[in-house]
C-alpha atoms as a PDB file:
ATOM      1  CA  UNK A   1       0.000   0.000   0.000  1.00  0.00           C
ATOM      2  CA  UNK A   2       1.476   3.236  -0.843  1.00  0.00           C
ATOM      3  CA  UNK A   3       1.133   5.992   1.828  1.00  0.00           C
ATOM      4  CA  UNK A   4      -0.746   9.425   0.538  1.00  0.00           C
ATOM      5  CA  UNK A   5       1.427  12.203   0.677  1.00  0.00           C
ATOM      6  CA  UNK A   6       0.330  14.825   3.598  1.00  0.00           C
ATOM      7  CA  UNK A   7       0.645  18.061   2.845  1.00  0.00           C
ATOM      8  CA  UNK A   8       0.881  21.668   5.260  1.00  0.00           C
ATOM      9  CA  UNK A   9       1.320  20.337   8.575  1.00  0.00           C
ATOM     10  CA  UNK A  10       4.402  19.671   9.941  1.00  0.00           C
ATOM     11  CA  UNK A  11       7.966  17.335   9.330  1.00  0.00           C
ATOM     12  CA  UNK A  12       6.895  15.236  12.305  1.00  0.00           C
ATOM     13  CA  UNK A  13       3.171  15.113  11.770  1.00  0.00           C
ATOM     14  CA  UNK A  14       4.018  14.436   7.717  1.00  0.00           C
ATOM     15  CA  UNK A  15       6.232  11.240   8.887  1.00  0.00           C
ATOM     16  CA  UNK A  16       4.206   9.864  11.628  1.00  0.00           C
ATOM     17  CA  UNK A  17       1.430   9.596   9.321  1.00  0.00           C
ATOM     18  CA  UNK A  18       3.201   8.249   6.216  1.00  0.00           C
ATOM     19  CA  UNK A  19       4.910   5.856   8.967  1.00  0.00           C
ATOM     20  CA  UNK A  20       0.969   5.022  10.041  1.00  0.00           C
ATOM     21  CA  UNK A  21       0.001   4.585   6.914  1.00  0.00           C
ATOM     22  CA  UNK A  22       2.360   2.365   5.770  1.00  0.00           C
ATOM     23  CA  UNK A  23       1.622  -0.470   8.345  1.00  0.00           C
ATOM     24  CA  UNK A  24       0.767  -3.850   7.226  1.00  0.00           C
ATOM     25  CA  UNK A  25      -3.025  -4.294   6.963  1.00  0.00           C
ATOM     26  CA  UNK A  26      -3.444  -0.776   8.131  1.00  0.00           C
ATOM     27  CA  UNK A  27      -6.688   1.325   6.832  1.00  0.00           C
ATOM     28  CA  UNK A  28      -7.311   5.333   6.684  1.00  0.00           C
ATOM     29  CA  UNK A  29     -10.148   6.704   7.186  1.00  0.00           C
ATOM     30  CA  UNK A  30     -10.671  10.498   7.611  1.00  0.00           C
ATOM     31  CA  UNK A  31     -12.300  11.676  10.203  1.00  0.00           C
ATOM     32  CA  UNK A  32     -12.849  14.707   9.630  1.00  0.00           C
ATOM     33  CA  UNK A  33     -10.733  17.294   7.750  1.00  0.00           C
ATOM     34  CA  UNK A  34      -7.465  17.379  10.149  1.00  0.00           C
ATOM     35  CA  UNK A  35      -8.421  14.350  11.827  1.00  0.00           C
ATOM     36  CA  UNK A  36      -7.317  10.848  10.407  1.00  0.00           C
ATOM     37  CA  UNK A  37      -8.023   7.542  12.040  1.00  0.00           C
ATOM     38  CA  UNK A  38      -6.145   4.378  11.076  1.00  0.00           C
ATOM     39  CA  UNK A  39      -7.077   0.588  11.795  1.00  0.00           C
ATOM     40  CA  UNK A  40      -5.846  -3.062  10.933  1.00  0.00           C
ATOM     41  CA  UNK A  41      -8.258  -5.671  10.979  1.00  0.00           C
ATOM     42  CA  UNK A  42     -11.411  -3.239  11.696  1.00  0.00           C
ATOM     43  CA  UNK A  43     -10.272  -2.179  15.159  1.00  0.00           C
ATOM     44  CA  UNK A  44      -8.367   1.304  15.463  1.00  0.00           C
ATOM     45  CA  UNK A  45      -4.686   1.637  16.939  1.00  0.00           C
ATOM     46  CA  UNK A  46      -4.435   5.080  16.129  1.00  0.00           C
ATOM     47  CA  UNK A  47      -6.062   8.749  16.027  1.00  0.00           C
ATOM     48  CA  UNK A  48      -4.138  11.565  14.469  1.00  0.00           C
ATOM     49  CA  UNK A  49      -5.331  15.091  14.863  1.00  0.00           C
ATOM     50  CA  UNK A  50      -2.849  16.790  11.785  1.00  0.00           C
ATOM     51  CA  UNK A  51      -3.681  20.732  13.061  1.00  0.00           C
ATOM     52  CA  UNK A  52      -3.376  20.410  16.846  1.00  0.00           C
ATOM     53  CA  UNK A  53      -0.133  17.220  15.922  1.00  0.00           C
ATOM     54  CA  UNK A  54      -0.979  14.921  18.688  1.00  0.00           C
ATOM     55  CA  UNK A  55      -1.633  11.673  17.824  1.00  0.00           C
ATOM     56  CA  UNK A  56      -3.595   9.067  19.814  1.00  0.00           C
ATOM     57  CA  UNK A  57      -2.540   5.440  20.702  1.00  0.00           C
ATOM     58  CA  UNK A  58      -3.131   2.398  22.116  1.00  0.00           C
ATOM     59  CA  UNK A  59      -0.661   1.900  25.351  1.00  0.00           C
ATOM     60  CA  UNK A  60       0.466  -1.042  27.717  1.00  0.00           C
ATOM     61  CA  UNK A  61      -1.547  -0.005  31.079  1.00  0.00           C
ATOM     62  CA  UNK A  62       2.627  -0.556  32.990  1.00  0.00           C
ATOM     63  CA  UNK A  63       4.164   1.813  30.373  1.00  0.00           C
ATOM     64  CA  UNK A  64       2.061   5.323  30.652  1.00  0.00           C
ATOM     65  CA  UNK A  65       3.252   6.619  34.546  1.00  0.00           C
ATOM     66  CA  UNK A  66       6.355   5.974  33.054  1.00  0.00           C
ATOM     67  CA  UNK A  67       5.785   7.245  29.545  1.00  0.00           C
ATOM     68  CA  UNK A  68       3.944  10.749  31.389  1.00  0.00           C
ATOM     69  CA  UNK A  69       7.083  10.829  33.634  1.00  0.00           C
ATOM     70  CA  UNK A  70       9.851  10.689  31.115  1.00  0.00           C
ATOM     71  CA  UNK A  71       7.713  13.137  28.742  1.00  0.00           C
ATOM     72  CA  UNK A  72       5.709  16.428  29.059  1.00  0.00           C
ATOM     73  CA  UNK A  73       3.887  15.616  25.549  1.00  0.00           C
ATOM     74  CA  UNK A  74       2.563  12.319  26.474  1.00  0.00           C
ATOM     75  CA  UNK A  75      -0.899  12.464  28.673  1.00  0.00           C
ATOM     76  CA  UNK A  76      -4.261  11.688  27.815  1.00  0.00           C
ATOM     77  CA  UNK A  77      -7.001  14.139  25.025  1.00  0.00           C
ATOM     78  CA  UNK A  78      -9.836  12.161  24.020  1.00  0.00           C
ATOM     79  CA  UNK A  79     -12.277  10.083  25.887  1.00  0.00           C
ATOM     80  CA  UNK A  80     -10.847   6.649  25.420  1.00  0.00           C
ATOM     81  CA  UNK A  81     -10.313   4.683  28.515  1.00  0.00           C
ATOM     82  CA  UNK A  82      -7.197   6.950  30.301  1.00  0.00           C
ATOM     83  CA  UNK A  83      -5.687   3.085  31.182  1.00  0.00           C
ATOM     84  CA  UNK A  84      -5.563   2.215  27.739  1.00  0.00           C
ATOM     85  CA  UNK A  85      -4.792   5.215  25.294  1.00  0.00           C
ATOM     86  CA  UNK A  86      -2.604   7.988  25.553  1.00  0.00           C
ATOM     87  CA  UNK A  87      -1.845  10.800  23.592  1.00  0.00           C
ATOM     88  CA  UNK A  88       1.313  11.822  22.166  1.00  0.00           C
ATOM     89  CA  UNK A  89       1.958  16.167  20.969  1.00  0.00           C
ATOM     90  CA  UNK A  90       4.402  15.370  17.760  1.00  0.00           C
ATOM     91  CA  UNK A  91       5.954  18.607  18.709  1.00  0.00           C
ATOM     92  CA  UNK A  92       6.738  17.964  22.002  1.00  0.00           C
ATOM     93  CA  UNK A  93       9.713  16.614  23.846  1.00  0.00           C
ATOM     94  CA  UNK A  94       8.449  13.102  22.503  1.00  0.00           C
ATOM     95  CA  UNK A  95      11.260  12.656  19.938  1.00  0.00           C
ATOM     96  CA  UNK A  96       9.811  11.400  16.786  1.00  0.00           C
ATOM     97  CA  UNK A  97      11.223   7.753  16.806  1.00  0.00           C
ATOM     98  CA  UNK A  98       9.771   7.104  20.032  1.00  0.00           C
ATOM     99  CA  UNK A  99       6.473   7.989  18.692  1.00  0.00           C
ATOM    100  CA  UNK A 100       7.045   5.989  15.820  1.00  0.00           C
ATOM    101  CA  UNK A 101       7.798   2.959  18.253  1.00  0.00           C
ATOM    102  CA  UNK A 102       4.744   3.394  20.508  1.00  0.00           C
ATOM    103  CA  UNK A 103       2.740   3.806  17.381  1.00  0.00           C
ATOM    104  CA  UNK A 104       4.048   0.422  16.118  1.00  0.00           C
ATOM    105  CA  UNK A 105       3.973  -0.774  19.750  1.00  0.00           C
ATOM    106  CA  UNK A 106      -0.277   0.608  19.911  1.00  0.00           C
ATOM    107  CA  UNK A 107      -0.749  -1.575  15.976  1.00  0.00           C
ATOM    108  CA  UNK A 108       1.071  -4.670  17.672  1.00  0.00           C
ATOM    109  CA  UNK A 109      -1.521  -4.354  20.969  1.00  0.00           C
ATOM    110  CA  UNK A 110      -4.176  -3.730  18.409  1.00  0.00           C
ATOM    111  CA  UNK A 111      -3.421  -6.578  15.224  1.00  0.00           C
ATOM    112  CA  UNK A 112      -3.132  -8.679  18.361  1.00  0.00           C
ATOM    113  CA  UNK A 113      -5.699  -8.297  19.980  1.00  0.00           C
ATOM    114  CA  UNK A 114      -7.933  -8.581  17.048  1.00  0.00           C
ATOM    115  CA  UNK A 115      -6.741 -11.843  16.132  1.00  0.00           C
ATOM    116  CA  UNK A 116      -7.605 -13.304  19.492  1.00  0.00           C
ATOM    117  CA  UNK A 117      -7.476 -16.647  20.736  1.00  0.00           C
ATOM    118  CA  UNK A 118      -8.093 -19.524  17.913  1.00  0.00           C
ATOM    119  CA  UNK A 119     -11.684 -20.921  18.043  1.00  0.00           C
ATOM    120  CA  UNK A 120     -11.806 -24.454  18.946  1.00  0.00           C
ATOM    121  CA  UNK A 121     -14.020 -26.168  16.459  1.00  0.00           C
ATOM    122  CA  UNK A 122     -17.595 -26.923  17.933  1.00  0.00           C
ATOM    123  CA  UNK A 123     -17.443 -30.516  18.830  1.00  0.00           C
ATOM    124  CA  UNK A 124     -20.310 -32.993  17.262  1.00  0.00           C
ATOM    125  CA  UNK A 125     -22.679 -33.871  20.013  1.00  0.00           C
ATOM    126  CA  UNK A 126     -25.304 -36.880  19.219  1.00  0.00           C
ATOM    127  CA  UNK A 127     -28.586 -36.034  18.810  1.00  0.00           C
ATOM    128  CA  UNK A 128     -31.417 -38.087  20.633  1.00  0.00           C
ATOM    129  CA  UNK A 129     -34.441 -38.840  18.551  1.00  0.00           C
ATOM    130  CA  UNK A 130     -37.063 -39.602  20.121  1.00  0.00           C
ATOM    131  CA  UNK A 131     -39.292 -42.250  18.531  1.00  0.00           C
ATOM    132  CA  UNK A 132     -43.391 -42.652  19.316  1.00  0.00           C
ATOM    133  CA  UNK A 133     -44.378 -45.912  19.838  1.00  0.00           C
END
């Protein structure tokens, strides 16, 4: 799949979303005009608003006190579940390949999750007839 080109916003915003984009199975849908969700498998990993450049994701419930510790850009936007998604400002102190790797980290959790366990095959159970004497 080729990634669209993103014009008018900025270098980090441009590359996160070409870097989104570009994900295996990964879908774009626009949300609106400067906002751009992206999903694999029908479930959504991650919410990008191009104007404000923050970009929502999908987050490991151990990593975000320590994510929000180590970074003033990462906290929480939207009103997904606050122990589940966190929000990243692209033009922050969040250097751009750690967004990249919590964005690939948020399609992981995601592709994963959608796959979910394998479903055992129903098993064949004999049917009583009953007969009328």
């Amino acid at each position: 799949m080729r990634a669209k080109k993103v014009i008018g916003y900025s270098a980090p915003v441009k590359a996160l979303a070409a870097f989104l984009a570009g994900k295996t199975g990964a879908a774009t849908f626009r949300y609106s005009q400067n906002v751009t969700m992206y999903k694999v498998m029908n479930k959504t990993f991650a919410i990008m608003s191009m104007q404000s450049a923050y970009v929502v994701l999908k987050c490991d419930p151990n990593l975000i006190d320590i994510l929000k510790a180590t970074y003033s850009g990462v906290g929480h936007k939207t009103h997904l579940d606050r122990r589940h998604w966190i929000a990243v400002e692209l033009n922050s102190d969040v250097p751009l390949k750690e967004a990249k790797r919590l964005a690939s980290l948020s399609y992981e959790l995601v592709r994963n999750a959608a796959k979910g366990k394998p479903k055992r095959a129903p098993t064949k159970t004999a049917r009583r007839v009953r007969t009328v004497a």
